[in-house]
PDB file of N, CA and C in Angstrom:
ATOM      1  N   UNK A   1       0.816  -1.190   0.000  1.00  0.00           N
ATOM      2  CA  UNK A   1       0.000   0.000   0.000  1.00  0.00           C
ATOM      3  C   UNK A   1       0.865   1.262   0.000  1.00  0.00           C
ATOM      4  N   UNK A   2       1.899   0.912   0.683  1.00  0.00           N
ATOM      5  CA  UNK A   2       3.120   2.132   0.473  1.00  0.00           C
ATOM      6  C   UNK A   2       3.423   2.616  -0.458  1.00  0.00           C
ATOM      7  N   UNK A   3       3.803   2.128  -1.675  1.00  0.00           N
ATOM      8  CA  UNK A   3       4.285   2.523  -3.293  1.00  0.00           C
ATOM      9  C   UNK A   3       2.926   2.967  -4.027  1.00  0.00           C
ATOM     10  N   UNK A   4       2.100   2.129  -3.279  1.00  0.00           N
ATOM     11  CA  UNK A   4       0.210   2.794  -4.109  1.00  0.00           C
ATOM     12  C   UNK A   4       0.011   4.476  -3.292  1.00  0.00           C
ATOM     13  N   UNK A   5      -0.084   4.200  -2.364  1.00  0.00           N
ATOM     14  CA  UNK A   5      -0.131   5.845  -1.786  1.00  0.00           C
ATOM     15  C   UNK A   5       0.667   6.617  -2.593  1.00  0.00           C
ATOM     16  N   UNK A   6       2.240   6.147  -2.923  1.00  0.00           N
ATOM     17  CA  UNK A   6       3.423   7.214  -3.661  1.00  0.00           C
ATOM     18  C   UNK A   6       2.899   7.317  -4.815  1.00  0.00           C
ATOM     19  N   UNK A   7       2.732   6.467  -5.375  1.00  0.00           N
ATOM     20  CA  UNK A   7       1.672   6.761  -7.173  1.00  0.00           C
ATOM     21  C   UNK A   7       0.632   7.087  -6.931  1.00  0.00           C
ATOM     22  N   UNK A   8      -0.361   7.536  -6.229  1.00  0.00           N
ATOM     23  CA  UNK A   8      -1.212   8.062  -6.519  1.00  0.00           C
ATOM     24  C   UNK A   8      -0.718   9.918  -6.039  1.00  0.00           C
ATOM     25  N   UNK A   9      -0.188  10.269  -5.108  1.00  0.00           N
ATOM     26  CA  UNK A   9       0.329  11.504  -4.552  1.00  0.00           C
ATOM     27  C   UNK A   9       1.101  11.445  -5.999  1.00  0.00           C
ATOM     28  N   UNK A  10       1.805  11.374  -6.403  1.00  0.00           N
ATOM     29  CA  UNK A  10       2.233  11.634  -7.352  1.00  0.00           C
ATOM     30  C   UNK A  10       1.179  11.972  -9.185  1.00  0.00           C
ATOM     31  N   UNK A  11       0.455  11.269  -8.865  1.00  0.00           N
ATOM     32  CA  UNK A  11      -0.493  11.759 -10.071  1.00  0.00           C
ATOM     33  C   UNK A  11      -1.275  13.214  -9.618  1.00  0.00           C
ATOM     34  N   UNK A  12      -1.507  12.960  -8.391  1.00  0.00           N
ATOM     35  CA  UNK A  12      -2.610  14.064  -7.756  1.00  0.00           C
ATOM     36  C   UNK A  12      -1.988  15.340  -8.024  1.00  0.00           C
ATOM     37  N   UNK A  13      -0.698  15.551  -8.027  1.00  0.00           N
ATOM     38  CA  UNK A  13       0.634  16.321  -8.261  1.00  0.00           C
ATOM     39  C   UNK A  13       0.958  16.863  -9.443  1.00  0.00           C
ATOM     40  N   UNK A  14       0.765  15.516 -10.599  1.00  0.00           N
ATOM     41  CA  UNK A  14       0.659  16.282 -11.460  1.00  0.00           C
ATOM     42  C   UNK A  14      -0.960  16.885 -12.184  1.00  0.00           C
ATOM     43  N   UNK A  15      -1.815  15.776 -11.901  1.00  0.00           N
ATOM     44  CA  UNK A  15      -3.059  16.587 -12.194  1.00  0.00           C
ATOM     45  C   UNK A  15      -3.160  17.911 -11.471  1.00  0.00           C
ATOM     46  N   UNK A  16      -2.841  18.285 -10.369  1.00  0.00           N
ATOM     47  CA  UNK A  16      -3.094  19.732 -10.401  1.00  0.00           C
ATOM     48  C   UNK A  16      -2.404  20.761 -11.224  1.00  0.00           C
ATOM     49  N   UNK A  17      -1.161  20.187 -11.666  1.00  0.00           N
ATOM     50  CA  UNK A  17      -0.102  21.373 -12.221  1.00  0.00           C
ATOM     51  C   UNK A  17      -1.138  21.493 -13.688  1.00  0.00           C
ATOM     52  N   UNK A  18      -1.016  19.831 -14.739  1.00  0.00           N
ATOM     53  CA  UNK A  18      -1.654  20.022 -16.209  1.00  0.00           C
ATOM     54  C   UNK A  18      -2.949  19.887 -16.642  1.00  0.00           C
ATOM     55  N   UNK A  19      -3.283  20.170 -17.491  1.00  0.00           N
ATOM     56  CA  UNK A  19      -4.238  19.977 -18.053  1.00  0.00           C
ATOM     57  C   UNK A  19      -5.056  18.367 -18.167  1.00  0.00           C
ATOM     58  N   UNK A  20      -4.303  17.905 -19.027  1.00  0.00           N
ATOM     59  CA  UNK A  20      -4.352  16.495 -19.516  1.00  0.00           C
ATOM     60  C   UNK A  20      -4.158  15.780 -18.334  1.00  0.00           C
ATOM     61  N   UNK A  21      -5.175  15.293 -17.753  1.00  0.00           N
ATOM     62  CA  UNK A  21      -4.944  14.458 -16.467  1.00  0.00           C
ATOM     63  C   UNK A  21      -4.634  13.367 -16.872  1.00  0.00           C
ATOM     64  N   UNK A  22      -3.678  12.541 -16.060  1.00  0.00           N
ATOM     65  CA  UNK A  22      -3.517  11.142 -15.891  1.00  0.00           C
ATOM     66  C   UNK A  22      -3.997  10.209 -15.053  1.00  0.00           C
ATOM     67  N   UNK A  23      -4.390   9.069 -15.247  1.00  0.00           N
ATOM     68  CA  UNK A  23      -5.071   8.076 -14.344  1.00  0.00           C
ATOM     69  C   UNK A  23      -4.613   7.826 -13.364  1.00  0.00           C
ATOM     70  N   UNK A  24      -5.029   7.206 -12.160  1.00  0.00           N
ATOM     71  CA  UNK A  24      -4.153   6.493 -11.212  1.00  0.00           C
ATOM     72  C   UNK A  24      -3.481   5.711 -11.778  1.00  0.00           C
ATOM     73  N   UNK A  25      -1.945   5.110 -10.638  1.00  0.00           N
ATOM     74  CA  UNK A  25      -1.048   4.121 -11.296  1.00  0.00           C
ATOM     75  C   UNK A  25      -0.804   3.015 -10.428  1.00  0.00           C
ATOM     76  N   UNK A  26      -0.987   2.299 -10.334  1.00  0.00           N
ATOM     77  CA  UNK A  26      -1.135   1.125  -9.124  1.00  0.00           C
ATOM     78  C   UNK A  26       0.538   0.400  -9.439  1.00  0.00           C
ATOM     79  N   UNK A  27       0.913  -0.283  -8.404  1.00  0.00           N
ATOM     80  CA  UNK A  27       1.636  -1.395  -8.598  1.00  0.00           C
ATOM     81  C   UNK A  27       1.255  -2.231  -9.528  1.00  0.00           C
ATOM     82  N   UNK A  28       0.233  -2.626  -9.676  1.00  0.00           N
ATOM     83  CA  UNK A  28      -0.293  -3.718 -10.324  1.00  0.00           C
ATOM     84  C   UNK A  28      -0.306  -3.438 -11.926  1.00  0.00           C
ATOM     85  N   UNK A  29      -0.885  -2.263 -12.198  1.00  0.00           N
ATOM     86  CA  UNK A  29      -0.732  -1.787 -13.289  1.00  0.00           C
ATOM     87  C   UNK A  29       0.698  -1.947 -14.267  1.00  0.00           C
ATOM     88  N   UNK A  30       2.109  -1.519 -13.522  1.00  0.00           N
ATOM     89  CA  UNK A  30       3.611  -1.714 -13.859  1.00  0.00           C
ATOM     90  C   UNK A  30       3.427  -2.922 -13.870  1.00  0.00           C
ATOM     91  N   UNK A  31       3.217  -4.449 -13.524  1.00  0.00           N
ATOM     92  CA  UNK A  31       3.422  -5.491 -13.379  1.00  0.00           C
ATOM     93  C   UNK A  31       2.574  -6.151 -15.070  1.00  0.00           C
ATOM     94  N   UNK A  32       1.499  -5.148 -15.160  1.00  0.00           N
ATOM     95  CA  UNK A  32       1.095  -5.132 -16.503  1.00  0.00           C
ATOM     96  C   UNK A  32       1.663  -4.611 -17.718  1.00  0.00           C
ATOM     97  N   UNK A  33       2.261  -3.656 -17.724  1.00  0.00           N
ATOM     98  CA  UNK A  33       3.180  -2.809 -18.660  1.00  0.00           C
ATOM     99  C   UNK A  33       4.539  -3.649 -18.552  1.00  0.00           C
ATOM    100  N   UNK A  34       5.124  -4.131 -17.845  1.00  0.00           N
ATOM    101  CA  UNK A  34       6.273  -5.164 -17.582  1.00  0.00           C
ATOM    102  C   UNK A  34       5.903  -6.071 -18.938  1.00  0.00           C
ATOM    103  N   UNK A  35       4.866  -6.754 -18.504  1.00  0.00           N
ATOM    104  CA  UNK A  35       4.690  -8.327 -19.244  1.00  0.00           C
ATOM    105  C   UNK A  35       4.413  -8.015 -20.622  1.00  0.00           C
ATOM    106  N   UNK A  36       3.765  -6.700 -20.600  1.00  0.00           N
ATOM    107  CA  UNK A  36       3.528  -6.820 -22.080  1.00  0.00           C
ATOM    108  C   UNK A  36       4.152  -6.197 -23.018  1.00  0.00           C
ATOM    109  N   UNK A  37       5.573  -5.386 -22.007  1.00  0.00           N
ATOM    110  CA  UNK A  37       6.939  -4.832 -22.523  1.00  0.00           C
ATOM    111  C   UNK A  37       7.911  -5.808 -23.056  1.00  0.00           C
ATOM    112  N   UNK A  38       7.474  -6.949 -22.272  1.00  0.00           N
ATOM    113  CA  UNK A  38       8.878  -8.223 -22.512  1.00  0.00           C
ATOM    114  C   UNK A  38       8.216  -8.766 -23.904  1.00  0.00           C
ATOM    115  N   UNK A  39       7.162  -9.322 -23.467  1.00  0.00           N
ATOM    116  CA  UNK A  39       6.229  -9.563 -24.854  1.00  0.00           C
ATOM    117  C   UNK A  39       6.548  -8.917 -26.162  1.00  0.00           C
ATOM    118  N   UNK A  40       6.035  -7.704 -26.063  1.00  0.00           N
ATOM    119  CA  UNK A  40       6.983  -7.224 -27.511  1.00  0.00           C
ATOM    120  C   UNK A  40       8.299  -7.158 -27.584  1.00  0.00           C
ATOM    121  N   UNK A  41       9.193  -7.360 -26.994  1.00  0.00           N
ATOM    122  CA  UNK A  41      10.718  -7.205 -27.266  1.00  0.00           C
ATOM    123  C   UNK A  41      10.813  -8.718 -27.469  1.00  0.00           C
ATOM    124  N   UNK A  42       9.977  -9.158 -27.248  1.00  0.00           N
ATOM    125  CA  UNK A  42      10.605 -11.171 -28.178  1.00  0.00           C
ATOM    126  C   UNK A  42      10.897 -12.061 -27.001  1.00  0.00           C
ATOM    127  N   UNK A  43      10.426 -11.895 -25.588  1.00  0.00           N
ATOM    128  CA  UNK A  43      11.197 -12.276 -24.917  1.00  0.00           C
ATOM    129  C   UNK A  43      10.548 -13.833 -24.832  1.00  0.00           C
ATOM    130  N   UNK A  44      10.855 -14.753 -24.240  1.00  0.00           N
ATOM    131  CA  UNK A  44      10.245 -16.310 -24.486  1.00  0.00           C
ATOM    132  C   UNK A  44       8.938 -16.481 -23.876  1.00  0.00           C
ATOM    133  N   UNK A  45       8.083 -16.813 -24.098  1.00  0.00           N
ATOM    134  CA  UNK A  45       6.850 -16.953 -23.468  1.00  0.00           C
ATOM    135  C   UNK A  45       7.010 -18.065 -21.625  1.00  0.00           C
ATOM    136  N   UNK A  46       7.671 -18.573 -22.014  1.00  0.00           N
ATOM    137  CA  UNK A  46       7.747 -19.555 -20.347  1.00  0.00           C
ATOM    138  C   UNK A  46       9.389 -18.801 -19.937  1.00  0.00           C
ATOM    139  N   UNK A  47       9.784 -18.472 -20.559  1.00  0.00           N
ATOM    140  CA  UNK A  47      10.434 -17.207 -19.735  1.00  0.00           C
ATOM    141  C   UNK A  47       9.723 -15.986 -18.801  1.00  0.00           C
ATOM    142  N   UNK A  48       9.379 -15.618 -19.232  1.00  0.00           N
ATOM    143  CA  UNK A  48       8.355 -14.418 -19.026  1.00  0.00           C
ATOM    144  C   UNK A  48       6.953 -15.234 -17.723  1.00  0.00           C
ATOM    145  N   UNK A  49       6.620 -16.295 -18.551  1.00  0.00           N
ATOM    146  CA  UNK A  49       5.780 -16.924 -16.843  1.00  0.00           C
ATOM    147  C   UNK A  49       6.324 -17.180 -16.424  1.00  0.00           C
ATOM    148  N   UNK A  50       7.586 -17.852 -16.040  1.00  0.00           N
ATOM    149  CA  UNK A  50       8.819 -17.393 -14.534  1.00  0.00           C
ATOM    150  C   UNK A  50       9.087 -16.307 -13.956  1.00  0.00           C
ATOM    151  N   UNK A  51       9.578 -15.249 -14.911  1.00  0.00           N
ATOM    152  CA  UNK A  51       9.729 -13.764 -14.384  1.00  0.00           C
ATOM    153  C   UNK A  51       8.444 -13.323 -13.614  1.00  0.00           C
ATOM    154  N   UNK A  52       7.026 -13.670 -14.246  1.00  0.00           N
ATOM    155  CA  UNK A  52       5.592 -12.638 -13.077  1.00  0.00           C
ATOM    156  C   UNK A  52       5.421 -14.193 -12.249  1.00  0.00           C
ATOM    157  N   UNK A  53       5.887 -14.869 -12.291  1.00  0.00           N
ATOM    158  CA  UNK A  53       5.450 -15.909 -11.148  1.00  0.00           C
ATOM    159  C   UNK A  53       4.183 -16.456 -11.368  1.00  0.00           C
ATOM    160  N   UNK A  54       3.795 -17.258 -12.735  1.00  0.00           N
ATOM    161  CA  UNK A  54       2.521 -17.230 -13.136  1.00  0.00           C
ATOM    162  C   UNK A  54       2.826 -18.906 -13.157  1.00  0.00           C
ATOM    163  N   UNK A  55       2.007 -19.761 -12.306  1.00  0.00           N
ATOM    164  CA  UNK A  55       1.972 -21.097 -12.785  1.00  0.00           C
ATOM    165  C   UNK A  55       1.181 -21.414 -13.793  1.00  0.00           C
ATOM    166  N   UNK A  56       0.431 -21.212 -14.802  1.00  0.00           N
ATOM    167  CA  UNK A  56      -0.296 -20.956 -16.148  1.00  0.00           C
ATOM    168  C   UNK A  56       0.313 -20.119 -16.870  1.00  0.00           C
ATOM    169  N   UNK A  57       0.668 -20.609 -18.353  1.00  0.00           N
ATOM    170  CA  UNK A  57       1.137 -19.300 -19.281  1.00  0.00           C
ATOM    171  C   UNK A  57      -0.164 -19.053 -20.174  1.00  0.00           C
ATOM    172  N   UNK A  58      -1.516 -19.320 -19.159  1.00  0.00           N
ATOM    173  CA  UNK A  58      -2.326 -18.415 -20.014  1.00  0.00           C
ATOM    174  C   UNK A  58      -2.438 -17.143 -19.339  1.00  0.00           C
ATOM    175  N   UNK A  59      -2.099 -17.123 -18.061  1.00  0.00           N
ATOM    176  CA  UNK A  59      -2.414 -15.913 -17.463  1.00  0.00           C
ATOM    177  C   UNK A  59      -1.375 -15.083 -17.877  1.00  0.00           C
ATOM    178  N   UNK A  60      -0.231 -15.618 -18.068  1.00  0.00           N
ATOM    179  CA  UNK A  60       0.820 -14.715 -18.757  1.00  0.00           C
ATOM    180  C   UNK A  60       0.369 -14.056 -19.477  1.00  0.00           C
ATOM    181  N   UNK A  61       0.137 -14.695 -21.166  1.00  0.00           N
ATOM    182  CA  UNK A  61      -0.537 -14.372 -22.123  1.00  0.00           C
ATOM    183  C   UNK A  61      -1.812 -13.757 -22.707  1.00  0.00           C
ATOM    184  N   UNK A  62      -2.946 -14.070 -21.430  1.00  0.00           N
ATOM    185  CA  UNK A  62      -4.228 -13.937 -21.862  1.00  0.00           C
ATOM    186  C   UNK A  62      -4.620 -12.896 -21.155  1.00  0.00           C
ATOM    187  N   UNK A  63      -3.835 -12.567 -19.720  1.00  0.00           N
ATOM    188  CA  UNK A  63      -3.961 -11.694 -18.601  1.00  0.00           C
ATOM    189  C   UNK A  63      -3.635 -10.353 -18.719  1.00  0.00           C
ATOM    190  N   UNK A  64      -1.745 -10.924 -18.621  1.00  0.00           N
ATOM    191  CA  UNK A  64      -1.333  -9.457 -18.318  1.00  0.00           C
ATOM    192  C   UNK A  64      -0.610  -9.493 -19.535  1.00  0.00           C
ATOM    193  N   UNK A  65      -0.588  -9.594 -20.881  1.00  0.00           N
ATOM    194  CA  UNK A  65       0.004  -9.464 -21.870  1.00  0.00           C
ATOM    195  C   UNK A  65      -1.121  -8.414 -22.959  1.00  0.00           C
ATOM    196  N   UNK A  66      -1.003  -7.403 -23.278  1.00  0.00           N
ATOM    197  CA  UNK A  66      -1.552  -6.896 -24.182  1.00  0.00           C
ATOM    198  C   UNK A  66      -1.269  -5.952 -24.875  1.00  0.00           C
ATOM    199  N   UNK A  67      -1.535  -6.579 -26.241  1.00  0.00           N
ATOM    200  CA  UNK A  67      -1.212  -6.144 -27.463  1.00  0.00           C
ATOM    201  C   UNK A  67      -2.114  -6.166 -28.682  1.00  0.00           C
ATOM    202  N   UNK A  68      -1.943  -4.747 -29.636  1.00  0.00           N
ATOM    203  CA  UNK A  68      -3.040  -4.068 -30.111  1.00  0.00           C
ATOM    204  C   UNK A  68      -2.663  -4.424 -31.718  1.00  0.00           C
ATOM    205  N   UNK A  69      -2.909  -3.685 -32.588  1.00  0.00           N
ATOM    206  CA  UNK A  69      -3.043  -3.671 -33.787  1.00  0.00           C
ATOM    207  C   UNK A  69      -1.696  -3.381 -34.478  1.00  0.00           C
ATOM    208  N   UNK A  70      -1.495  -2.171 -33.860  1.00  0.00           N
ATOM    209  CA  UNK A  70      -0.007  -1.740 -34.015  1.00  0.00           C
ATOM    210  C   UNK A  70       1.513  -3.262 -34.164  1.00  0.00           C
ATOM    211  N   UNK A  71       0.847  -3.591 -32.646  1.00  0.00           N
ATOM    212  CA  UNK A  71       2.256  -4.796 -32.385  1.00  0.00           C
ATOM    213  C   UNK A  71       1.937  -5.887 -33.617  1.00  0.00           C
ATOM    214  N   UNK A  72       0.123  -5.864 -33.898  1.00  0.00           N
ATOM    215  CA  UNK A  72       0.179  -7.172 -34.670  1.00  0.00           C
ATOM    216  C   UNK A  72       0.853  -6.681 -36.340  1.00  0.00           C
ATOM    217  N   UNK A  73       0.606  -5.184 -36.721  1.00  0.00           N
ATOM    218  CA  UNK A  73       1.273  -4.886 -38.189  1.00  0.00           C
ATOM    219  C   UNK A  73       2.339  -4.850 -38.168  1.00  0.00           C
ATOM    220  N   UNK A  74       3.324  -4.868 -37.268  1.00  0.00           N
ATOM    221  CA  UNK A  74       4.800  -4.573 -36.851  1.00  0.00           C
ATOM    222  C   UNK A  74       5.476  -5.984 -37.011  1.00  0.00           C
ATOM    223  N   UNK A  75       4.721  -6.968 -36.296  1.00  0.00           N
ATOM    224  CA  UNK A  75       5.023  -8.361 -36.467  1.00  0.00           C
ATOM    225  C   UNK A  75       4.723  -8.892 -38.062  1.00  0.00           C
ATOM    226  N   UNK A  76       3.758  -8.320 -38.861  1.00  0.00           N
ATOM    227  CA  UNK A  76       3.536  -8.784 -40.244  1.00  0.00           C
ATOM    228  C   UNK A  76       4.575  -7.949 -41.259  1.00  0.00           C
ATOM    229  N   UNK A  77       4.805  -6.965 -41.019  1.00  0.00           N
ATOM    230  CA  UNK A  77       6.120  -6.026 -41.187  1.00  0.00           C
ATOM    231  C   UNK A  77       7.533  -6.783 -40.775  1.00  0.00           C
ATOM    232  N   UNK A  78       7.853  -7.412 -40.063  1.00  0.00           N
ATOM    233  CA  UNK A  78       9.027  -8.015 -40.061  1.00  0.00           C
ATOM    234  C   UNK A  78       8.908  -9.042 -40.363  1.00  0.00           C
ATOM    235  N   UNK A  79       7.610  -9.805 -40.603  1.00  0.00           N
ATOM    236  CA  UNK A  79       8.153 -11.351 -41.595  1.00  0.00           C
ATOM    237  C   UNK A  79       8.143 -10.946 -42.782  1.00  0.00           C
ATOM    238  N   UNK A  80       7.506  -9.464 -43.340  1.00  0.00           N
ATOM    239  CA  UNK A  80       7.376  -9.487 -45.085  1.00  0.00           C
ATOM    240  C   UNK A  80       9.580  -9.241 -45.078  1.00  0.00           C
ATOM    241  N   UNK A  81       9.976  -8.359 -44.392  1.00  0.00           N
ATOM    242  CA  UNK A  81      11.297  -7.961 -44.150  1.00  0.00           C
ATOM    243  C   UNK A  81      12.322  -9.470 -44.448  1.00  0.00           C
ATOM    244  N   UNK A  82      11.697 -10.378 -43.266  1.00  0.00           N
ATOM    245  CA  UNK A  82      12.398 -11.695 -43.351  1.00  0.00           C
ATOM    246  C   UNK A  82      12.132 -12.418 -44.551  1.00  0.00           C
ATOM    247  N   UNK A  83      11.037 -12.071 -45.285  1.00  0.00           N
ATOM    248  CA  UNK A  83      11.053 -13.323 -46.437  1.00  0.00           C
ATOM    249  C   UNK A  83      11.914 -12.330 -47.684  1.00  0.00           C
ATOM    250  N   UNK A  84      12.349 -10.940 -47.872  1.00  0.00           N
ATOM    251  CA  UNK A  84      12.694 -10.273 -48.652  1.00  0.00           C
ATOM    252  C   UNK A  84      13.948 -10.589 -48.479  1.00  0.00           C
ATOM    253  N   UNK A  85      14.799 -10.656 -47.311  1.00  0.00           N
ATOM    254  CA  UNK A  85      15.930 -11.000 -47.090  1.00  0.00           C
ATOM    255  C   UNK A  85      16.204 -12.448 -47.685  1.00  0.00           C
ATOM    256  N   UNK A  86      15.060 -13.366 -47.490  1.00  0.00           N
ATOM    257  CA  UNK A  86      15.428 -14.800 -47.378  1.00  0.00           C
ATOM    258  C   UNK A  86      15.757 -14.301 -49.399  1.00  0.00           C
ATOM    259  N   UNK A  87      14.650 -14.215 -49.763  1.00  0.00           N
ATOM    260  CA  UNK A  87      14.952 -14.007 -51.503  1.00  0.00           C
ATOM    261  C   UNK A  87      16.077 -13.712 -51.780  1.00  0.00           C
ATOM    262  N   UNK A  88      16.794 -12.586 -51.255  1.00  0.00           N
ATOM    263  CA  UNK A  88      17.675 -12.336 -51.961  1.00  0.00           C
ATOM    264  C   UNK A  88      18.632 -12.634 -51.431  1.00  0.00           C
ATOM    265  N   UNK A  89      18.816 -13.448 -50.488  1.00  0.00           N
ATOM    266  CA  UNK A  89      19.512 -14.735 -50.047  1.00  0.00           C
ATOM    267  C   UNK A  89      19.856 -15.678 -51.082  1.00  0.00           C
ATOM    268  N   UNK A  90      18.536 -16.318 -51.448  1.00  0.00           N
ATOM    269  CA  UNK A  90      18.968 -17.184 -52.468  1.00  0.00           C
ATOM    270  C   UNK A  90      19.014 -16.779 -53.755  1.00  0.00           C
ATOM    271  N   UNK A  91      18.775 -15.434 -54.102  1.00  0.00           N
ATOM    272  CA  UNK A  91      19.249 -14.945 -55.300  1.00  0.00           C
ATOM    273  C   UNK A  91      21.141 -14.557 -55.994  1.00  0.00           C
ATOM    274  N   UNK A  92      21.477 -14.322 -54.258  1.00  0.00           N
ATOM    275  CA  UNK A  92      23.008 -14.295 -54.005  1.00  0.00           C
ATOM    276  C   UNK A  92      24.004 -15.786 -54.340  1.00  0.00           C
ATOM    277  N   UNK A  93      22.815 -16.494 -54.053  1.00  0.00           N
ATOM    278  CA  UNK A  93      23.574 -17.981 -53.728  1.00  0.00           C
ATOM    279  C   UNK A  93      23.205 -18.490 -55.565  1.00  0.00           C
ATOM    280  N   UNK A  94      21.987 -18.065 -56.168  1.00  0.00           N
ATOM    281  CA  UNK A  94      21.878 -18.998 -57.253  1.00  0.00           C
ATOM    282  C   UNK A  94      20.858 -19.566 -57.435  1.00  0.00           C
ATOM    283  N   UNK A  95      20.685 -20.330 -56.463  1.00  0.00           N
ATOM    284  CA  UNK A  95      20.328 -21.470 -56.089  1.00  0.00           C
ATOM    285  C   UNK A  95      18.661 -21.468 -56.314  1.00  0.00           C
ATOM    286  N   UNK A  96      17.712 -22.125 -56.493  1.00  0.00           N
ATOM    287  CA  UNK A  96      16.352 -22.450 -56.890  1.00  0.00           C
ATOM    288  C   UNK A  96      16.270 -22.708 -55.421  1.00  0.00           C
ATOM    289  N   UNK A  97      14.655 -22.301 -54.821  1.00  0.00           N
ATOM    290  CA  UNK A  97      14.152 -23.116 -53.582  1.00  0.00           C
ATOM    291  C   UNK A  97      13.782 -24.120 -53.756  1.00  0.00           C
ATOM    292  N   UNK A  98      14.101 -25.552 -53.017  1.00  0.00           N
ATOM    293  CA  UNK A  98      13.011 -26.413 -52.879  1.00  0.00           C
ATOM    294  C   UNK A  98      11.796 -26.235 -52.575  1.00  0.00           C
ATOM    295  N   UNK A  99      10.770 -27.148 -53.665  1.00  0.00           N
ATOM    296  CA  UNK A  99       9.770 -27.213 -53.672  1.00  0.00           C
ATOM    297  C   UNK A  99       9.149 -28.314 -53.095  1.00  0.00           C
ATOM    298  N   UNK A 100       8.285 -28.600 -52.851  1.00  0.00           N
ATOM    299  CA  UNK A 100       7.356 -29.627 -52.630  1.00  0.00           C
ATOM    300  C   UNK A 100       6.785 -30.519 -54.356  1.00  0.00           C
ATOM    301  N   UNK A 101       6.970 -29.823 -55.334  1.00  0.00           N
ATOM    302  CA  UNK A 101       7.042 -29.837 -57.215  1.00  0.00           C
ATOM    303  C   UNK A 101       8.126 -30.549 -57.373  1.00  0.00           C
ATOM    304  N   UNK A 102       9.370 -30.580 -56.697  1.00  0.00           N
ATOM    305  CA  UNK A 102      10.194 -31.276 -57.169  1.00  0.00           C
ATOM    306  C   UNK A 102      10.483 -32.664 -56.653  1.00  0.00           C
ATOM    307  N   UNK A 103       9.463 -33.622 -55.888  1.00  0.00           N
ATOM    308  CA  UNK A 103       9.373 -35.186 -55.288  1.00  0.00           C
ATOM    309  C   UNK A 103       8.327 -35.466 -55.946  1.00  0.00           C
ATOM    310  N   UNK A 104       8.054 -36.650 -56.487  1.00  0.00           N
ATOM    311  CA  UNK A 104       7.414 -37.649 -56.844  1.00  0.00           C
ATOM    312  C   UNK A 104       6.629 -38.265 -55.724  1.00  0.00           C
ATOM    313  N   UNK A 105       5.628 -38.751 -55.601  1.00  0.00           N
ATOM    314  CA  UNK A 105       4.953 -39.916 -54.566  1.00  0.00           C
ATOM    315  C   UNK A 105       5.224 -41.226 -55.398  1.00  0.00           C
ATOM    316  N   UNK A 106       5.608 -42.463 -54.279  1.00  0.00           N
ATOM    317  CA  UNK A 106       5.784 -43.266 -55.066  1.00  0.00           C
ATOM    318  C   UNK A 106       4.642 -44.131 -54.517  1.00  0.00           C
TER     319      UNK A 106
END
């Protein structure tokens, strides 16, 4: 309750100075912005339910993990990146991709 009293005196602090008020900020809240900070930086999913102490990695995931539209175009944005690289990967090398066209069933 100690660090909740300090975040909230501290918002009250600045809502009086600005305009644009800000919400309360709980402990609990950071413990949310944590998980879903590691989350986007790639970090391992049963990594990350060790770090919040979650015996379920749905609560990891389903709980305190959240992520919007943005994270999901960002993630479709770096596989179009990875398959552009992979091309001209094998455009460097020569080389034809294997296909699934090139085996027979016998």
């Amino acid at each position: 309750m100690h660090w909740e009293h300090r975040f909230n005196h501290m918002v009250k602090r600045y809502n009086e100075i600005y305009r644009v008020q800000m919400p309360n900020i709980t402990p609990h809240v950071c413990r949310h912005t944590y998980c879903s900070n590691m989350a986007k930086s790639s970090m391992n999913p049963k990594t990350l339910q060790y770090l919040m102490g979650h015996s379920d990695i749905g609560v990891t995931l389903n709980t305190y993990t959240h992520l919007g539209l943005e994270d999901a175009a960002d993630e479709l944005k770096r596989m179009e990146d990875l398959e552009i690289a992979r091309k001209e990967l094998e455009k460097a090398k020569g080389e034809k991709p294997v296909s699934q066209k090139m085996f027979r069933a016998i």
